[in-house]
N, C-alpha and C. Protein backbone atom coordinates (compact mmCIF):
# COMPACT_ATOMS: atom_id res chain seq x y z
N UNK A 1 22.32 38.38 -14.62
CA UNK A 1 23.57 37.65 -14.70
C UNK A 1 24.69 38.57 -15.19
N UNK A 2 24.30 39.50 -15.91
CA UNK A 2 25.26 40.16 -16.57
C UNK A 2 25.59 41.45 -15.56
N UNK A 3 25.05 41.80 -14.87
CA UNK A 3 24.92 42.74 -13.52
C UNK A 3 26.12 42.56 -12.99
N UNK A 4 25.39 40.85 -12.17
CA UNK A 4 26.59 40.26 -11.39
C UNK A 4 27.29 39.08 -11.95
N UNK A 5 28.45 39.42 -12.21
CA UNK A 5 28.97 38.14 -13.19
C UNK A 5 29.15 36.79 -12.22
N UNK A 6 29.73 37.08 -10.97
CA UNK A 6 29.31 35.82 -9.60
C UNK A 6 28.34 35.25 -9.68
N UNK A 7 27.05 35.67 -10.45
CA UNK A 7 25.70 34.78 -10.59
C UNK A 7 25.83 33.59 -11.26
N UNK A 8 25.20 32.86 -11.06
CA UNK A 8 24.98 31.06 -12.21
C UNK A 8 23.73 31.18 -12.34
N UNK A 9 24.00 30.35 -13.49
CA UNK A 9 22.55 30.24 -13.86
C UNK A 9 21.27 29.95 -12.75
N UNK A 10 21.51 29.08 -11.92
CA UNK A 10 20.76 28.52 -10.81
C UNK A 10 20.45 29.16 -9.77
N UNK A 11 21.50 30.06 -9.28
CA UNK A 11 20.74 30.96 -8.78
C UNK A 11 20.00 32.45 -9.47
N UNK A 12 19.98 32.84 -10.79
CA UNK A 12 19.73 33.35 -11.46
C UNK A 12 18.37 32.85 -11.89
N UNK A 13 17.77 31.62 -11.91
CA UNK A 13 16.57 31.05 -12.24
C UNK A 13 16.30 31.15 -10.34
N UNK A 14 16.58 31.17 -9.46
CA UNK A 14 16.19 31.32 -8.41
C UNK A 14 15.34 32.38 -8.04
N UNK A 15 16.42 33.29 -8.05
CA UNK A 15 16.16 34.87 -7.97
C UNK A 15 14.92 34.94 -8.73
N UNK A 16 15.06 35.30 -10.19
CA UNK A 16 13.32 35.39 -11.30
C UNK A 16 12.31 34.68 -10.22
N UNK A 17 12.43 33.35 -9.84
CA UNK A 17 11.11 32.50 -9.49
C UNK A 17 11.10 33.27 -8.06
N UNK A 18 11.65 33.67 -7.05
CA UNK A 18 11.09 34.28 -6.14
C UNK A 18 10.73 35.88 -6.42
N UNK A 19 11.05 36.31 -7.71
CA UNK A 19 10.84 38.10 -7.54
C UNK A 19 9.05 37.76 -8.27
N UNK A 20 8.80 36.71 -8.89
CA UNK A 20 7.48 36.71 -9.69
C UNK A 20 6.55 36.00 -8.62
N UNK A 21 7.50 34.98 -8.03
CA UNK A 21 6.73 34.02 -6.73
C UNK A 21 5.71 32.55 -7.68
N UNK A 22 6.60 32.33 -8.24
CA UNK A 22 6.37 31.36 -9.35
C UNK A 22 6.22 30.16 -8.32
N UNK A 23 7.62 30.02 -7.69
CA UNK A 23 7.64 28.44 -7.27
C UNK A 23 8.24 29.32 -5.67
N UNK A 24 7.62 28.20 -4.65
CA UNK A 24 8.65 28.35 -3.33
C UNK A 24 10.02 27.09 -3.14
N UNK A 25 11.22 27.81 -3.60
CA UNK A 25 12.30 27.49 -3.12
C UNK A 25 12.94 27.81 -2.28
N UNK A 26 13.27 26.60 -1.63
CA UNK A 26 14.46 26.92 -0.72
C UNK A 26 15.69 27.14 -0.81
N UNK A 27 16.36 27.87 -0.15
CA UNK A 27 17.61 28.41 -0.19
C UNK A 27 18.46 27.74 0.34
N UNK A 28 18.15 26.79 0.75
CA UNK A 28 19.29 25.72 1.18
C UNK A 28 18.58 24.01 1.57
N UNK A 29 18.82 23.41 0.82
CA UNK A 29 18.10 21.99 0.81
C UNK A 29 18.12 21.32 1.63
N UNK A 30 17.33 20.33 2.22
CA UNK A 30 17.29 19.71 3.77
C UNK A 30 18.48 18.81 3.34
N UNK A 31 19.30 18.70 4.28
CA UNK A 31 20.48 18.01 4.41
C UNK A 31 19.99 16.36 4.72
N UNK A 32 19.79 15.83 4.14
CA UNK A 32 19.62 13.70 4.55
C UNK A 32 20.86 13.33 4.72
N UNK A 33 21.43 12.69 5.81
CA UNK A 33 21.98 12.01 5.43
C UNK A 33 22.22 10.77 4.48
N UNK A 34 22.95 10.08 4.22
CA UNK A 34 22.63 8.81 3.23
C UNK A 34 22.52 7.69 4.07
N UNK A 35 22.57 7.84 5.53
CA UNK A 35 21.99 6.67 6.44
C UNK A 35 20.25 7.07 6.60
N UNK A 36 19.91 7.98 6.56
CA UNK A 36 18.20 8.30 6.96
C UNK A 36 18.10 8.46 5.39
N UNK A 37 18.44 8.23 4.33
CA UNK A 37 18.15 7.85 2.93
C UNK A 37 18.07 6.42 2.75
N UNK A 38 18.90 5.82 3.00
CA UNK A 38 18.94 4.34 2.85
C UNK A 38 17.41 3.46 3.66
N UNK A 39 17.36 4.12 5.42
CA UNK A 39 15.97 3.87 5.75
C UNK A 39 15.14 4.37 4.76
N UNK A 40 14.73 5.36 4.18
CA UNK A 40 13.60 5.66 3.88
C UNK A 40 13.70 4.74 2.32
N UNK A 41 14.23 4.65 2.30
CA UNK A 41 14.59 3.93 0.49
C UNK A 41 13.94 2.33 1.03
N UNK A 42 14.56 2.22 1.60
CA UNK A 42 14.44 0.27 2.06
C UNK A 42 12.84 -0.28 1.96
N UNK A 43 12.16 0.70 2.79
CA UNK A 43 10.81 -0.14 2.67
C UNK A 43 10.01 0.29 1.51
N UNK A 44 10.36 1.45 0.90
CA UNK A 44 9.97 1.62 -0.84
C UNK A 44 10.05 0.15 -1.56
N UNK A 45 11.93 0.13 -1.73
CA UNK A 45 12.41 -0.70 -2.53
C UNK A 45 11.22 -2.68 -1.81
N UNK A 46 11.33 -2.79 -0.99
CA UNK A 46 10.54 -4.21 -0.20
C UNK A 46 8.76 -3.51 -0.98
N UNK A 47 8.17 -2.69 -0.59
CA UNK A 47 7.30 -2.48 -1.70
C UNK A 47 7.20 -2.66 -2.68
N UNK A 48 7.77 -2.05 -3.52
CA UNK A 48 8.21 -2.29 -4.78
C UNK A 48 8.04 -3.56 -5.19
N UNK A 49 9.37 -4.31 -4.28
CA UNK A 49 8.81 -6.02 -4.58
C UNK A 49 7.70 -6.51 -4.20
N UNK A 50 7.15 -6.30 -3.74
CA UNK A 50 5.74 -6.60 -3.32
C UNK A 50 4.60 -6.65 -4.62
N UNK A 51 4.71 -5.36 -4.99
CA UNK A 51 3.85 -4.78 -6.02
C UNK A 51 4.21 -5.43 -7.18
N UNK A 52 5.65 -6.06 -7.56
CA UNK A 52 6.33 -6.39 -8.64
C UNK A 52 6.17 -7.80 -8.78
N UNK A 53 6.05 -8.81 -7.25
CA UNK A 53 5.60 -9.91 -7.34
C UNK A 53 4.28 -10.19 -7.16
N UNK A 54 3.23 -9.33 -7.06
CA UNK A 54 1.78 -9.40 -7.30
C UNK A 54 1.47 -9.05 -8.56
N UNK A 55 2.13 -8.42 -9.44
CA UNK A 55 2.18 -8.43 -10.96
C UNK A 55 2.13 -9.21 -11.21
N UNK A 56 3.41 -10.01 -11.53
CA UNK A 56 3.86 -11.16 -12.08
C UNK A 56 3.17 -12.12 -11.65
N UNK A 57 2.39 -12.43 -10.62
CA UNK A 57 1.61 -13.56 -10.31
C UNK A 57 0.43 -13.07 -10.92
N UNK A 58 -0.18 -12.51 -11.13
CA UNK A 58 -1.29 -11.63 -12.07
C UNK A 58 -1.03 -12.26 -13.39
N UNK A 59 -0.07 -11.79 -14.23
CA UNK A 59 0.42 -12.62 -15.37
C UNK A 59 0.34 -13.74 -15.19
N UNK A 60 0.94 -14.72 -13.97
CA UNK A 60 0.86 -15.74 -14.49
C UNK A 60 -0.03 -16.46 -15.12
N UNK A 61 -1.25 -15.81 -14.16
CA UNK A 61 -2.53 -16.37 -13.75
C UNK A 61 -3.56 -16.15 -15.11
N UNK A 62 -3.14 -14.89 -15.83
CA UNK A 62 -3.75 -14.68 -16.86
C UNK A 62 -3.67 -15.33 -17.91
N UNK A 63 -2.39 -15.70 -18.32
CA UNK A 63 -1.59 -16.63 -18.80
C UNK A 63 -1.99 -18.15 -18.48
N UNK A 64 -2.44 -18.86 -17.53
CA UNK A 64 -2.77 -19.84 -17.67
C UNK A 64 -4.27 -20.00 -18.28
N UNK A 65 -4.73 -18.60 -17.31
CA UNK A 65 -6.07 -18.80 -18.23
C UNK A 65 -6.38 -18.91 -19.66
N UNK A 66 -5.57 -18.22 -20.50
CA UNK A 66 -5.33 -17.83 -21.49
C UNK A 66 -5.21 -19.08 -22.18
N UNK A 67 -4.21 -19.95 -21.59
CA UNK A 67 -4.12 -21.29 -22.22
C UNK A 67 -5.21 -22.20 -21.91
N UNK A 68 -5.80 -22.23 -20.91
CA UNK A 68 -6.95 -23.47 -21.11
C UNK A 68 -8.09 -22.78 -21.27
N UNK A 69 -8.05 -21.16 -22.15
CA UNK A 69 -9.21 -20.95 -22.76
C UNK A 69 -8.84 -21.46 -24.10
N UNK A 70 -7.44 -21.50 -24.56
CA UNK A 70 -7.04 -21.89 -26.06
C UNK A 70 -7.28 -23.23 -26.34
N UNK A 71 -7.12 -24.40 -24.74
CA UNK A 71 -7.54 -25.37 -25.34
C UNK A 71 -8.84 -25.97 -25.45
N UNK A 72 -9.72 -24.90 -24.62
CA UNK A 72 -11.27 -25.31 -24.66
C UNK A 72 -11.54 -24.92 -26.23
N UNK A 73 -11.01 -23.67 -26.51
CA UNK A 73 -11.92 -23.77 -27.79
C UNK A 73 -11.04 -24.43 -28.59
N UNK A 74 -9.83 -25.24 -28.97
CA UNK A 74 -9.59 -26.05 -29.84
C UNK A 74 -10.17 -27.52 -29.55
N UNK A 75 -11.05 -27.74 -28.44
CA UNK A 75 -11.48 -28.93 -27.99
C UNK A 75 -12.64 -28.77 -28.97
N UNK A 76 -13.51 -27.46 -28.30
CA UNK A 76 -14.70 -27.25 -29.18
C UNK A 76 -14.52 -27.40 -30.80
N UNK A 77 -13.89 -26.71 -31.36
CA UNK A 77 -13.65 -26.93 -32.75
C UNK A 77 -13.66 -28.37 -33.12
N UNK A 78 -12.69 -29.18 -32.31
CA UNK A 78 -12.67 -30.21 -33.07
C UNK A 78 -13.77 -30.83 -32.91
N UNK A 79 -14.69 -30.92 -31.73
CA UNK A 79 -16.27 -31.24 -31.39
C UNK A 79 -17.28 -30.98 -32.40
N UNK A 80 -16.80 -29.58 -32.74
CA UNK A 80 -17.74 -29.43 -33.80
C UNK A 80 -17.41 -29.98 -34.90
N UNK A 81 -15.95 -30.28 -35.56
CA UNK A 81 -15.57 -30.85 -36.73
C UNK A 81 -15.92 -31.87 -36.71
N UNK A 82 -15.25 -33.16 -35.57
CA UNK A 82 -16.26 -34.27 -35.77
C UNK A 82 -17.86 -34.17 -35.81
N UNK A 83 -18.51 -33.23 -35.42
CA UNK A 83 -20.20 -33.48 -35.55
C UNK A 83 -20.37 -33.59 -36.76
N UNK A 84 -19.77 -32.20 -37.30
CA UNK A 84 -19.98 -31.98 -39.08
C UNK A 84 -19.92 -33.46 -39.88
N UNK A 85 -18.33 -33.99 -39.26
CA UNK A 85 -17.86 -35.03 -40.18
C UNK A 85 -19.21 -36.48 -40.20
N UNK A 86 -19.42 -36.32 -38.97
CA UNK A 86 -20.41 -37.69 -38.75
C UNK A 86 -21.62 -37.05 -39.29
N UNK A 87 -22.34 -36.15 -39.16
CA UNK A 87 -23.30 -35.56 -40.26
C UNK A 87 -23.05 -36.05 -41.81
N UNK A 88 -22.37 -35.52 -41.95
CA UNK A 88 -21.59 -35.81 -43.43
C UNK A 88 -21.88 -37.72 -44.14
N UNK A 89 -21.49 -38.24 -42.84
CA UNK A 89 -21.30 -39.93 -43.28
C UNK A 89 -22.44 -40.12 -43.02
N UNK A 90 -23.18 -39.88 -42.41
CA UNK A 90 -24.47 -39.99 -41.70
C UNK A 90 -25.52 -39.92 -43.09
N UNK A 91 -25.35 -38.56 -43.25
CA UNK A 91 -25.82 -38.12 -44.87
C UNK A 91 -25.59 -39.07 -46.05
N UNK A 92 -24.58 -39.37 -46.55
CA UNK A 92 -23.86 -39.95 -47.46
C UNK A 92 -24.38 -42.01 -47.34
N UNK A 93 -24.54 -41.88 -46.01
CA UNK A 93 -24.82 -43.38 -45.99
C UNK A 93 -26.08 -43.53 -45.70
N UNK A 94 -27.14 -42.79 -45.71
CA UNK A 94 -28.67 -42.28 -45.95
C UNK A 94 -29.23 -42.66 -47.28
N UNK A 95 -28.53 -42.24 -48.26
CA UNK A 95 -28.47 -41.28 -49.50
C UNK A 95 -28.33 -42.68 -50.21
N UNK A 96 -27.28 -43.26 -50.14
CA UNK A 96 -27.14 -44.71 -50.72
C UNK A 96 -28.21 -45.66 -50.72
C-alpha cells in the first residue's frame, strides 16, 4: 500500500490472498441484475414461509399437547386426592 499509494485496502487484501493463493477471488463480480435477484429471492422468501408456517404449526401442536398433558395429570392428582381422602373416612369410620 505504501508502494502504491492508488492501492485500498481491498484490493491490497486482494493482491496478499492471490500472491499466497489463500482464497480464489474474482476480479470482477458477476453482475445480477436486481430483476434476476428478485426471481431468485422470491421462491427462497415463499420457502421460507413454508418452513416458518410448519414451525409454528409444530408449536401449536406441542402446545396443545402440553396442555391436555397438564390437565391429565391435574385430573390424576385430584383422583388420587380423592382416593386418599375416602381412605381416610373410610379409616376413621372403621375405627369408631
Amino acid at each position: 500500500m505504501y508502494a502504491n499509494s492508488e492501492m485500498t485496502l481491498e484490493k491490497a487484501v486482494i493482491t496478499v490472498a492471490k500472491k499466497f493463493n489463500l482464497v480464489q477471488i474474482l476480479d470482477t463480480p458477476p453482475n445480477i441484475s436486481t430483476e434476476k435477484q428478485t426471481l431468485i429471492l422470491e421462491p427462497l422468501e415463499v420457502q421460507i414461509k413454508e418452513i416458518q408456517s410448519y414451525i409454528d404449526a409444530k408449536f401449536e401442536e406441542r402446545e396443545r399437547q402440553l396442555i391436555s398433558m397438564a390437565r391429565e395429570i391435574r385430573a390424576l392428582k385430584k383422583a388420587q386426592q380423592q382416593k386418599k381422602s375416602f381412605y381416610k373416612w373410610l379409616k376413621t369410620f372403621f375405627e369408631k
